[in-house]
N, C-alpha and C. Protein backbone atom coordinates (compact mmCIF):
# COMPACT_ATOMS: atom_id res chain seq x y z
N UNK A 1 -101.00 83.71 -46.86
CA UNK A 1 -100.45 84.27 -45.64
C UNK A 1 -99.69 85.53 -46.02
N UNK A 2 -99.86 86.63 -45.30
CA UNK A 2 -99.31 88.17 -45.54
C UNK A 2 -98.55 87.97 -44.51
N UNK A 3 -97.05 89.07 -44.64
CA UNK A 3 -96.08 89.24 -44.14
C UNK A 3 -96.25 89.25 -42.39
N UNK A 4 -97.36 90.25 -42.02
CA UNK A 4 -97.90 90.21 -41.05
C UNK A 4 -98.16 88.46 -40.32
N UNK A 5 -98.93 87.85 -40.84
CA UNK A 5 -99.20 86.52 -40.16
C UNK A 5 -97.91 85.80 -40.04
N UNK A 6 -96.96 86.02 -40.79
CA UNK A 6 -95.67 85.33 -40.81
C UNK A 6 -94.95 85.93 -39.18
N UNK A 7 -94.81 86.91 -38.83
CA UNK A 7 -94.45 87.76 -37.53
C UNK A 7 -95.25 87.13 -36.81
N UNK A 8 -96.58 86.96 -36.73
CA UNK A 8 -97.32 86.78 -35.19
C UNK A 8 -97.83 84.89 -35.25
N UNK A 9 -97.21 84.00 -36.20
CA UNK A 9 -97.32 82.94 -35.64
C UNK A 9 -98.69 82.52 -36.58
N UNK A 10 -98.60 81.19 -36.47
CA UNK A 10 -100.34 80.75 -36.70
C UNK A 10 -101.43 81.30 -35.60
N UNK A 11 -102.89 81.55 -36.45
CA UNK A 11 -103.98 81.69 -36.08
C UNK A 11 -104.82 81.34 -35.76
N UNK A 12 -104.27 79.67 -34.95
CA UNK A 12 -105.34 79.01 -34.54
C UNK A 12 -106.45 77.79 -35.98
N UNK A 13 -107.07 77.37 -34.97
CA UNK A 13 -107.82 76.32 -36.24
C UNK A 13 -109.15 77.21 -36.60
N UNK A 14 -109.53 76.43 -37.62
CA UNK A 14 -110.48 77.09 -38.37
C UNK A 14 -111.71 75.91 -38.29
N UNK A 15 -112.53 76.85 -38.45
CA UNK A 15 -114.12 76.08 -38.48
C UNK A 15 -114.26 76.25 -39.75
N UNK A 16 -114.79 74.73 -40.25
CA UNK A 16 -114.91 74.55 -41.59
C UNK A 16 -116.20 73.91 -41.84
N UNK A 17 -116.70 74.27 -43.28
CA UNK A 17 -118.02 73.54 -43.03
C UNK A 17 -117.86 73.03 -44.62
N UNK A 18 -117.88 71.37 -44.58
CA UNK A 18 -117.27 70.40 -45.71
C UNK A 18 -118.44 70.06 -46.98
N UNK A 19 -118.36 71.14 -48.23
CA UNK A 19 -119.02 70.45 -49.21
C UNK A 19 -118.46 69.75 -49.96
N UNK A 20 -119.33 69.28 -51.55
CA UNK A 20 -118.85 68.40 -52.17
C UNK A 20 -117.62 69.26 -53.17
N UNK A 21 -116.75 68.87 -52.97
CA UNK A 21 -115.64 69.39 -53.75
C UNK A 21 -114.75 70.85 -53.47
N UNK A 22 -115.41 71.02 -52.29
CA UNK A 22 -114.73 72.36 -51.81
C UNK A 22 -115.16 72.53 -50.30
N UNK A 23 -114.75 73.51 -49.32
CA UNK A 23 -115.02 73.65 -48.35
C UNK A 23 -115.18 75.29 -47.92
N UNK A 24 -116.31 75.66 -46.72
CA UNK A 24 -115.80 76.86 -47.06
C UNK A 24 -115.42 76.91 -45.05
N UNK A 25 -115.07 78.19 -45.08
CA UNK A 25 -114.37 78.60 -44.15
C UNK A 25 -115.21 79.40 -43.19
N UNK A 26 -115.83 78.91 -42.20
CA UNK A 26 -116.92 79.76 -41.47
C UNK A 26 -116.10 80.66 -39.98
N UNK A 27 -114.80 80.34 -39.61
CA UNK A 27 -114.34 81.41 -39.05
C UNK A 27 -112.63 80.54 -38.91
N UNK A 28 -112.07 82.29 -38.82
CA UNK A 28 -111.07 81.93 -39.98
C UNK A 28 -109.92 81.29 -38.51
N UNK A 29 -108.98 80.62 -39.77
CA UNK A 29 -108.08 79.65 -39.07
C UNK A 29 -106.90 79.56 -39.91
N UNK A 30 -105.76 78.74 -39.57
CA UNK A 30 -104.65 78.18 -40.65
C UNK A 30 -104.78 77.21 -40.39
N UNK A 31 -105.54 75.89 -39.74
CA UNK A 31 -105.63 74.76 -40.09
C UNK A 31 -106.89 74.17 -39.57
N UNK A 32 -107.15 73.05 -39.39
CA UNK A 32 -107.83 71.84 -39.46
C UNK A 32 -107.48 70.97 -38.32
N UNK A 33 -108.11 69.91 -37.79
CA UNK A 33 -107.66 68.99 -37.37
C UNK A 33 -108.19 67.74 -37.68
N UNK A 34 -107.04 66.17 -38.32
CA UNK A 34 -108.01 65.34 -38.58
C UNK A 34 -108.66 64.31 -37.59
N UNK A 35 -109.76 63.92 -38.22
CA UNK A 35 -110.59 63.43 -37.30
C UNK A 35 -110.23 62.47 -36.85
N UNK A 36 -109.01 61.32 -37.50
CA UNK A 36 -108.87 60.24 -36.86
C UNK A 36 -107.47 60.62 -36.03
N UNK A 37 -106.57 61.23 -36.08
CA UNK A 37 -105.73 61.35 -35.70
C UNK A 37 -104.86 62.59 -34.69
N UNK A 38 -106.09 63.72 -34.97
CA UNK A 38 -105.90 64.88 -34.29
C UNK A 38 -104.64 66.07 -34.25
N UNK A 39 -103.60 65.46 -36.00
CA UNK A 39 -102.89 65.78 -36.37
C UNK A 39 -103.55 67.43 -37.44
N UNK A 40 -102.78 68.30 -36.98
CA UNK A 40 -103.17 69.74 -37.80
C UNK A 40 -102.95 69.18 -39.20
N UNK A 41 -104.09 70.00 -39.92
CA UNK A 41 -103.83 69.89 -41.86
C UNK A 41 -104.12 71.81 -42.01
N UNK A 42 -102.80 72.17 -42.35
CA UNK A 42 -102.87 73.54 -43.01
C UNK A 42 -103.91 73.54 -44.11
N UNK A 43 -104.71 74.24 -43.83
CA UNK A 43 -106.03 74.75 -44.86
C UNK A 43 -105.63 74.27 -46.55
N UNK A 44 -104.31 75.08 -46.85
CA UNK A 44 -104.08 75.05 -48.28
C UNK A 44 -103.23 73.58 -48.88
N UNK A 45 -103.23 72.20 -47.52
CA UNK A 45 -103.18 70.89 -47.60
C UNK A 45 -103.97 69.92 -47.75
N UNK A 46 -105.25 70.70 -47.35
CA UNK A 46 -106.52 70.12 -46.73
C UNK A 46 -106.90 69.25 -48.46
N UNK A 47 -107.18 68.26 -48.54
CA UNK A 47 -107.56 66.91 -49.58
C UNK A 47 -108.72 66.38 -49.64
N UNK A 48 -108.76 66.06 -48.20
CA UNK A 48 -109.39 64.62 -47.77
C UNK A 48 -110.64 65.34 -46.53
N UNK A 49 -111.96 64.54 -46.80
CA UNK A 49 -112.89 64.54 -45.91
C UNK A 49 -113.83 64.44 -46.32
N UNK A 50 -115.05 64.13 -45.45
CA UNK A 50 -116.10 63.60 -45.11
C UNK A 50 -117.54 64.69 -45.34
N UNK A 51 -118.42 64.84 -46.44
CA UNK A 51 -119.45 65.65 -46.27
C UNK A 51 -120.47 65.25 -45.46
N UNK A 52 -120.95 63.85 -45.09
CA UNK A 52 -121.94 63.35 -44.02
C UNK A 52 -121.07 63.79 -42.73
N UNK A 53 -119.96 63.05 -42.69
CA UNK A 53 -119.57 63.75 -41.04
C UNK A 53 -119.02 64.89 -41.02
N UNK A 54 -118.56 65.97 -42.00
CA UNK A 54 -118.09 67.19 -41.53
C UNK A 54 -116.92 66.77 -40.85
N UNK A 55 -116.00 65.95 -41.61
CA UNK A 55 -114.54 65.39 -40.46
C UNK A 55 -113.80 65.54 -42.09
N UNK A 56 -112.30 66.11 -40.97
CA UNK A 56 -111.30 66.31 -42.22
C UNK A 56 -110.49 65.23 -41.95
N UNK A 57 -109.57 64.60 -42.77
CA UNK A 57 -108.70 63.68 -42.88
C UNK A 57 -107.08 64.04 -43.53
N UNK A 58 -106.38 63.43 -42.79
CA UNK A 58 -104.72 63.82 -43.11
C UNK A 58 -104.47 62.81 -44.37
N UNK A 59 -105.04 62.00 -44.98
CA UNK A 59 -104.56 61.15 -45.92
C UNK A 59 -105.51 60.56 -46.35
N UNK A 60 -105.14 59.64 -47.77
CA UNK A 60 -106.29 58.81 -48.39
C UNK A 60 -106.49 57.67 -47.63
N UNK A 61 -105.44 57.23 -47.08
CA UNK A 61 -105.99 56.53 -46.24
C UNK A 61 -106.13 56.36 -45.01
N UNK A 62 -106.26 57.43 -44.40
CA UNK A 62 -107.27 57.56 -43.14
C UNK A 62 -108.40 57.94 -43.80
N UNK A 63 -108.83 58.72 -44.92
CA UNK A 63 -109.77 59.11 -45.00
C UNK A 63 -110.93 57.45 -45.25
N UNK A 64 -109.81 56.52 -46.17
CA UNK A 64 -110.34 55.41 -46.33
C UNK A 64 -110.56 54.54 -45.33
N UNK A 65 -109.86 54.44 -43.86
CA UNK A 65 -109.92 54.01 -42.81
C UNK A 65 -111.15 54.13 -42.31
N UNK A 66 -111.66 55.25 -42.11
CA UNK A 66 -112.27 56.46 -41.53
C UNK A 66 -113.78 55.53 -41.98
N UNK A 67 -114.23 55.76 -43.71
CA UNK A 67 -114.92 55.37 -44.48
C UNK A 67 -115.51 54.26 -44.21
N UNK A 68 -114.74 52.93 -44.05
CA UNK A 68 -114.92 51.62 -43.79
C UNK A 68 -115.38 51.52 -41.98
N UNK A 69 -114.97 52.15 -41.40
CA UNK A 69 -115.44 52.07 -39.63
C UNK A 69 -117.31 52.55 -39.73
N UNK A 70 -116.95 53.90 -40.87
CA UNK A 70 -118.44 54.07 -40.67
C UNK A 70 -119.42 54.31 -40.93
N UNK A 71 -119.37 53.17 -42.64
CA UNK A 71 -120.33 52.74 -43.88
C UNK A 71 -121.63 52.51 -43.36
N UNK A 72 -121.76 51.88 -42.40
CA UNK A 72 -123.09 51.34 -41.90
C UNK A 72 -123.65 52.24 -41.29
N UNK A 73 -123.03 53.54 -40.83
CA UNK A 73 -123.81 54.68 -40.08
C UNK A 73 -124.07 55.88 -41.05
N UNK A 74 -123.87 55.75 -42.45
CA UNK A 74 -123.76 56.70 -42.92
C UNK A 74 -125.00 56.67 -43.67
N UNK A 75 -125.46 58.21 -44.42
CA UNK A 75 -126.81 57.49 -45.20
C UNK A 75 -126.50 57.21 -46.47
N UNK A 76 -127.46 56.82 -46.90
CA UNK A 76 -127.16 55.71 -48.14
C UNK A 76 -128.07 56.45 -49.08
N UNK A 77 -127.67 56.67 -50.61
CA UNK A 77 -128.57 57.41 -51.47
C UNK A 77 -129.42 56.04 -52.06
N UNK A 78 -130.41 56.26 -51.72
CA UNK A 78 -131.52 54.98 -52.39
C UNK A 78 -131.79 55.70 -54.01
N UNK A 79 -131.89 54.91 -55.10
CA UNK A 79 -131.99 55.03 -56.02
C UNK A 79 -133.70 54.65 -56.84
């Protein structure tokens, strides 16, 4: 954040698009919202989420909450 963004406030949420181990930023934002809870996650907080659903999570365990609701809908790597 530059001096500027500090004067005019946050910029709204950001569209994010969730890979494995990183995320990138497809239009820009200062946060997130998580999926179970609809609580903002500032970008540079952001931890936790989902690459099948593209859902961010405020904690390990919502993210683990999250996980267990929806194992059976998710795909499964056959070996």
């Amino acid at each position: 954040m530059n001096r500027i963004d500090r004067f005019f406030g946050l910029r709204g949420e950001a569209k994010v698009k969730f890979l494995n181990g990183e995320f990138q930023v497809l239009s820009p934002g200062d946060f997130v919202r998580c999926a179970v809870t609809g609580e903002p996650i500032m970008l540079p907080d952001l931890r936790y989420w989902s690459v099948d659903l593209q859902e961010a999570y405020a904690s390990p365990e919502i993210s683990m909450q999250r996980f267990l609701q929806m194992r059976d809908k998710l795909p499964h790597d056959e070996a």
